[in-house]
C-alpha atoms as a PDB file:
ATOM      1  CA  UNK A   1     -12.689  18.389 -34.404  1.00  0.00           C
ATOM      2  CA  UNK A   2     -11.847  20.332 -37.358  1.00  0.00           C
ATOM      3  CA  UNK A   3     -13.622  19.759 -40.629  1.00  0.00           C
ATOM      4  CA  UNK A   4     -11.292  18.783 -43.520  1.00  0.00           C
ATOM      5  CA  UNK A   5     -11.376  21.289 -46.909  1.00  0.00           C
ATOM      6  CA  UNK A   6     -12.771  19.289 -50.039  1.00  0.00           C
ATOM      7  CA  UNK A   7      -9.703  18.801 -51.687  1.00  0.00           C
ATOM      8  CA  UNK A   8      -8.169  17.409 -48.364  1.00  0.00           C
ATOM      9  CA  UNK A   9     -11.012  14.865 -47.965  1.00  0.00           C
ATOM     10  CA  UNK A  10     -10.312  14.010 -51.610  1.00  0.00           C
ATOM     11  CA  UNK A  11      -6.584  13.769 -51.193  1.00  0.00           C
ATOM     12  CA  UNK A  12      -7.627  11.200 -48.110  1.00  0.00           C
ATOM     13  CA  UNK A  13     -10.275   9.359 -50.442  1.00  0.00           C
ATOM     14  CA  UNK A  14      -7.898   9.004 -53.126  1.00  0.00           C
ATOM     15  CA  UNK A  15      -5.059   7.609 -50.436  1.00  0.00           C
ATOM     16  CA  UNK A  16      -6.798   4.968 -49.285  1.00  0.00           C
ATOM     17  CA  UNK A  17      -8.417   3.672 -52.399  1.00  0.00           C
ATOM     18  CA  UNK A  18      -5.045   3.636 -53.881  1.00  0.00           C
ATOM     19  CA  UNK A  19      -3.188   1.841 -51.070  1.00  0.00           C
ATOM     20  CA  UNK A  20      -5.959  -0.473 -51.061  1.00  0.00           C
ATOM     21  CA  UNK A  21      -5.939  -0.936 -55.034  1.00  0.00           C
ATOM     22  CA  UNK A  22      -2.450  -1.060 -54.837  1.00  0.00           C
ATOM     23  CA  UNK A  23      -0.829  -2.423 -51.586  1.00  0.00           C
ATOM     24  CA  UNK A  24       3.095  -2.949 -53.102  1.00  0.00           C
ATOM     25  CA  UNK A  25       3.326   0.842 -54.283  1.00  0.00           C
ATOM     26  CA  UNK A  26       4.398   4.236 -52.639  1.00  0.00           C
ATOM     27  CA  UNK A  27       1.926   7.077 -53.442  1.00  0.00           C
ATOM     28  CA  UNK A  28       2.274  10.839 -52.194  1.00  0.00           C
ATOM     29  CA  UNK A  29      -1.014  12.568 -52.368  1.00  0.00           C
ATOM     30  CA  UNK A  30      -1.571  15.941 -51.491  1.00  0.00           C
ATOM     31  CA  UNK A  31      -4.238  18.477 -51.990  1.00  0.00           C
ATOM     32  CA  UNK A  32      -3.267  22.091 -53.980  1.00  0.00           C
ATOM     33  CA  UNK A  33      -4.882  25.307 -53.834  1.00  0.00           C
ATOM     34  CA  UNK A  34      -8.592  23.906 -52.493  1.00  0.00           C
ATOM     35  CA  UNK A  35      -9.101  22.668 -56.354  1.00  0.00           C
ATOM     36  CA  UNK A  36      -6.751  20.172 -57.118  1.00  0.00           C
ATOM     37  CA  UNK A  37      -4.898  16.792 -55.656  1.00  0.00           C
ATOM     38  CA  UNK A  38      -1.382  16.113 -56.963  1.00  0.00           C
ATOM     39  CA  UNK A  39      -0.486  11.915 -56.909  1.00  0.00           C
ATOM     40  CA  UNK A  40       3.490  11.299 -57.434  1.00  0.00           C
ATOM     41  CA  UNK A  41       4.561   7.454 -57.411  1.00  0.00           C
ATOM     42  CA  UNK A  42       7.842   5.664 -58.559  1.00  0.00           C
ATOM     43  CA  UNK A  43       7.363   2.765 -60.261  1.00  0.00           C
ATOM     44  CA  UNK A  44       4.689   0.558 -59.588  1.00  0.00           C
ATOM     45  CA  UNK A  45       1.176   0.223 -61.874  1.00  0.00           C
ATOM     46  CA  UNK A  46       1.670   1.662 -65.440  1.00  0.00           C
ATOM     47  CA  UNK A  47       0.194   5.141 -65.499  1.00  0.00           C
ATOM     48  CA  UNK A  48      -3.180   4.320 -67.277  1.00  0.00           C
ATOM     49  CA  UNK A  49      -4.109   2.124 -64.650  1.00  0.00           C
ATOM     50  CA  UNK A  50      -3.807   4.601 -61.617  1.00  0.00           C
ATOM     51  CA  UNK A  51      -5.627   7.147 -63.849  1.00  0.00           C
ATOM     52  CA  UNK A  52      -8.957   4.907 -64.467  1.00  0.00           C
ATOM     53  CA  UNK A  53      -9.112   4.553 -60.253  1.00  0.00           C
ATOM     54  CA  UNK A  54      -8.615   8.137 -59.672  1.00  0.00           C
ATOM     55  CA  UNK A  55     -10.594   9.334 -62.692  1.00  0.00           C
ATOM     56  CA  UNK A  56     -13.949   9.548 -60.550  1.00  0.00           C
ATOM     57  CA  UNK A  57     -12.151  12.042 -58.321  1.00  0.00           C
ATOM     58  CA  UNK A  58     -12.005  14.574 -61.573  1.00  0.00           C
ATOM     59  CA  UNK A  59     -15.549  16.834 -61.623  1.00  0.00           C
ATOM     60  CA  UNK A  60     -14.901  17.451 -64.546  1.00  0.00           C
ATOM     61  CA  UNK A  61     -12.240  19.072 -67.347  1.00  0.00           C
ATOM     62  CA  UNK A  62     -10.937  22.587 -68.718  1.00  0.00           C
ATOM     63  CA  UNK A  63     -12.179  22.598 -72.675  1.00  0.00           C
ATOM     64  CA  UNK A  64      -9.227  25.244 -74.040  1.00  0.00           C
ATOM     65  CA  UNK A  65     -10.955  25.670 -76.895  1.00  0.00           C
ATOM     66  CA  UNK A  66     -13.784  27.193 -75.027  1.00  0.00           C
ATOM     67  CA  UNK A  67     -12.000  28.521 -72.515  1.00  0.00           C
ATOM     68  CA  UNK A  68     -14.020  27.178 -69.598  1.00  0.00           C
ATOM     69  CA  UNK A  69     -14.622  23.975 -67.714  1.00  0.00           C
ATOM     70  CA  UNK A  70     -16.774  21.215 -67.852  1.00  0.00           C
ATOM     71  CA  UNK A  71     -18.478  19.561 -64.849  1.00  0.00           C
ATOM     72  CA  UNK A  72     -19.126  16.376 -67.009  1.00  0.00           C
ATOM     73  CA  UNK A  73     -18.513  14.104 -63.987  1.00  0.00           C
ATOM     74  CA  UNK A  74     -20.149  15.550 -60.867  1.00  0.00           C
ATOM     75  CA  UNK A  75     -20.797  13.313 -58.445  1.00  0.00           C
ATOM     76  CA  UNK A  76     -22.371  13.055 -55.019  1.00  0.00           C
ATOM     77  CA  UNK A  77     -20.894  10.083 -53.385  1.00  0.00           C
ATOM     78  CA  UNK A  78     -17.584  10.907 -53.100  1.00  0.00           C
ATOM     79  CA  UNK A  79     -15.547  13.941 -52.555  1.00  0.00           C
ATOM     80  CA  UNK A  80     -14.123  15.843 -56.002  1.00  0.00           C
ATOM     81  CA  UNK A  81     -11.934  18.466 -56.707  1.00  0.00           C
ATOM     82  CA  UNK A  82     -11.209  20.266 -60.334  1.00  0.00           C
ATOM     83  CA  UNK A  83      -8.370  18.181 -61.137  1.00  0.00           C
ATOM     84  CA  UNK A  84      -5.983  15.763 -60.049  1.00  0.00           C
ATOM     85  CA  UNK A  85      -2.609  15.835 -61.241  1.00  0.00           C
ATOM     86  CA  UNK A  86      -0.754  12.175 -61.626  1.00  0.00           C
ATOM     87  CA  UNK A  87       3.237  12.444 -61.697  1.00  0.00           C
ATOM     88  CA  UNK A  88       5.090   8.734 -62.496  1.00  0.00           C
ATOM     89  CA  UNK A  89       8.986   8.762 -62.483  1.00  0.00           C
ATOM     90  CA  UNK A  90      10.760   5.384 -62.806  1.00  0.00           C
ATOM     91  CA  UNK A  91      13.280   4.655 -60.389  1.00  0.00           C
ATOM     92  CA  UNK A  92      17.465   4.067 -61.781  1.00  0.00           C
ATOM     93  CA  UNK A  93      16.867   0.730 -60.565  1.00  0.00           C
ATOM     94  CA  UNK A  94      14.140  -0.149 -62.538  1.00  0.00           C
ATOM     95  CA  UNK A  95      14.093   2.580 -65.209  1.00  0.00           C
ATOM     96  CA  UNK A  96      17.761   1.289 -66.874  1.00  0.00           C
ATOM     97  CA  UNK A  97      16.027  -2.422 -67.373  1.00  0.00           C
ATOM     98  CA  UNK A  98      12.878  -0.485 -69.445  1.00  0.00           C
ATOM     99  CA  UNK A  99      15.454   1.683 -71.387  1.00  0.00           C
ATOM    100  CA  UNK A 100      17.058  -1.773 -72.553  1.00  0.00           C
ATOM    101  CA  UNK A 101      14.109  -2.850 -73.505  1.00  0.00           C
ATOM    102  CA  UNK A 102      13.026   0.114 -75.527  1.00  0.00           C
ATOM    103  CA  UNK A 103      16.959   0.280 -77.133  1.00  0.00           C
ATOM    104  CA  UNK A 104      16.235  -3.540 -78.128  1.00  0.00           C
ATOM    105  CA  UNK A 105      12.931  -2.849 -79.540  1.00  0.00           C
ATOM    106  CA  UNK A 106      13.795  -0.135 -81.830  1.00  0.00           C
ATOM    107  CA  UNK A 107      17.660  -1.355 -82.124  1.00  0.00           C
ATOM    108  CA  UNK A 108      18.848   1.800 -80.155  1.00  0.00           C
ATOM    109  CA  UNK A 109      21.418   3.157 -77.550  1.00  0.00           C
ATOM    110  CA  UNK A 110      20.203   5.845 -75.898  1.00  0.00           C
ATOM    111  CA  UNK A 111      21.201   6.737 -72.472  1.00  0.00           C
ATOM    112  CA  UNK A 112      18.962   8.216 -69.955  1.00  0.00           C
ATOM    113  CA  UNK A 113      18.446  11.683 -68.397  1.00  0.00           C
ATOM    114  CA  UNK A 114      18.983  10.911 -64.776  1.00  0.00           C
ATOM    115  CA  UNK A 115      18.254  12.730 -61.574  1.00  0.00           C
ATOM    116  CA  UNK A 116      17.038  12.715 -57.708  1.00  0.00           C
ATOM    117  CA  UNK A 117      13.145  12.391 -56.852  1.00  0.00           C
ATOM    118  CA  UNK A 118      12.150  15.606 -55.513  1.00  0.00           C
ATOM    119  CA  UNK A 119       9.598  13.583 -53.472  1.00  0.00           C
ATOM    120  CA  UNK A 120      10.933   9.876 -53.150  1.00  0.00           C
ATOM    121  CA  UNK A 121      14.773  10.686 -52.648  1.00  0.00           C
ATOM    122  CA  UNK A 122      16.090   7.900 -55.168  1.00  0.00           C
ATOM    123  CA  UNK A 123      17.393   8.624 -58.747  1.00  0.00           C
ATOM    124  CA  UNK A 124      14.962   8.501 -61.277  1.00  0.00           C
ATOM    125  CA  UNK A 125      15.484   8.556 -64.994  1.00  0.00           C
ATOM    126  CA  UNK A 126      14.016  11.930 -66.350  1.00  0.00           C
ATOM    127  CA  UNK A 127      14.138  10.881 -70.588  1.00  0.00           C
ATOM    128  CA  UNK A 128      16.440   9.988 -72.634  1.00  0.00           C
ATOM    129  CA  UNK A 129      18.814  12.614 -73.980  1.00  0.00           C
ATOM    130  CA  UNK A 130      17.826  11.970 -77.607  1.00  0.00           C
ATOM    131  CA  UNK A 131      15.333  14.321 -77.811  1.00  0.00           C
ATOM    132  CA  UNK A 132      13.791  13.670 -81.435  1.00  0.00           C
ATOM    133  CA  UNK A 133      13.314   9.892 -79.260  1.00  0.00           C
ATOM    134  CA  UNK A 134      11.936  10.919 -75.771  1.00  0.00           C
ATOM    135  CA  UNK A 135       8.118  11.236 -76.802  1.00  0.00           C
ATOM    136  CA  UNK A 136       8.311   6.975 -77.469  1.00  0.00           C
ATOM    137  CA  UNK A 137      10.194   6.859 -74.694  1.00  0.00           C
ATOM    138  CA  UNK A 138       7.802   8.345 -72.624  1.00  0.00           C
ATOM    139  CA  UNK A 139       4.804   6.547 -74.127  1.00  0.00           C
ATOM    140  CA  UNK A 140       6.794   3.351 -73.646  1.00  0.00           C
ATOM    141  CA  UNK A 141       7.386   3.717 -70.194  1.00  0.00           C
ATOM    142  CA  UNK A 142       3.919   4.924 -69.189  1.00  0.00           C
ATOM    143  CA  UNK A 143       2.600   1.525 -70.197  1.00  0.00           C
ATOM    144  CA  UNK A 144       5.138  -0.059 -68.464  1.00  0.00           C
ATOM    145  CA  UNK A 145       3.780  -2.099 -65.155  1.00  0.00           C
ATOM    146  CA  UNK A 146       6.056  -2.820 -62.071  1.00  0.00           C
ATOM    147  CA  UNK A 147       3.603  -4.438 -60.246  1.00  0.00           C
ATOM    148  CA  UNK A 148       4.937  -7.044 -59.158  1.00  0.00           C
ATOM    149  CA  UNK A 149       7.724  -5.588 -56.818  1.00  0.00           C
END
């Protein structure tokens, strides 16, 4: 039987703790480059949720201002890689209720940015086309929890 790579057994660790954490939602995970998993969901948990489960999975982090990276989080127990990417789009479907919640909150009418998953094949709002707006748009949204799909 062939042995997996380290980022491969992560990318299967971090499936299955996922799926199990989070039955309802639709994760891709995939290692990259021997150093790195990439997660992409639509929908589902609000972004800093997913993070704190697949945080442990992290070694460590690049400091920039050092230019080098810190193993701050080594562990034993589990497979690791150098980093893991997380990647949230929100579905048309779902994404056009948020964005009338956000235009309600701040008295708004923006309109969103809107096109096809690369990994999920459904449109998925991409921003809002106000640009000076899309940074509270997209700290909105990443707190926003479909859960209960």
């Amino acid at each position: 039987m062939r042995k997996l790579s380290t980022s491969a057994e992560c990318s299967k660790a971090i499936r299955e703790e996922l799926k199990k954490r989070f039955p309802r939602a639709k994760f891709k995970v995939h290692s990259e480059g021997g150093v790195a998993v990439n997660i992409y969901y639509v929908d589902g948990p609000a972004y800093d949720e997913v993070k704190k489960v697949i945080g442990k999975y992290e070694m460590g982090h690049f400091d920039s201002m050092t230019d080098i990276y810190e193993y701050d989080n080594k562990r034993d127990d589990i497979p690791q890689v150098n980093y893991v990417f997380l990647s949230r789009e929100i579905s048309l479907e779902h994404g056009q209720e948020v964005l009338d919640e956000f235009n309600k909150y701040w008295d708004r009418e923006n309109k969103p940015n809107i096109y096809n998953s690369y990994f999920f094949n459904v449109p998925v709002i991409n921003g809002i086309q106000d640009l000076d707006w899309n940074p509270r748009w997209m700290n909105f949204v990443r707190e926003y929890n479909f859960s209960n799909e």
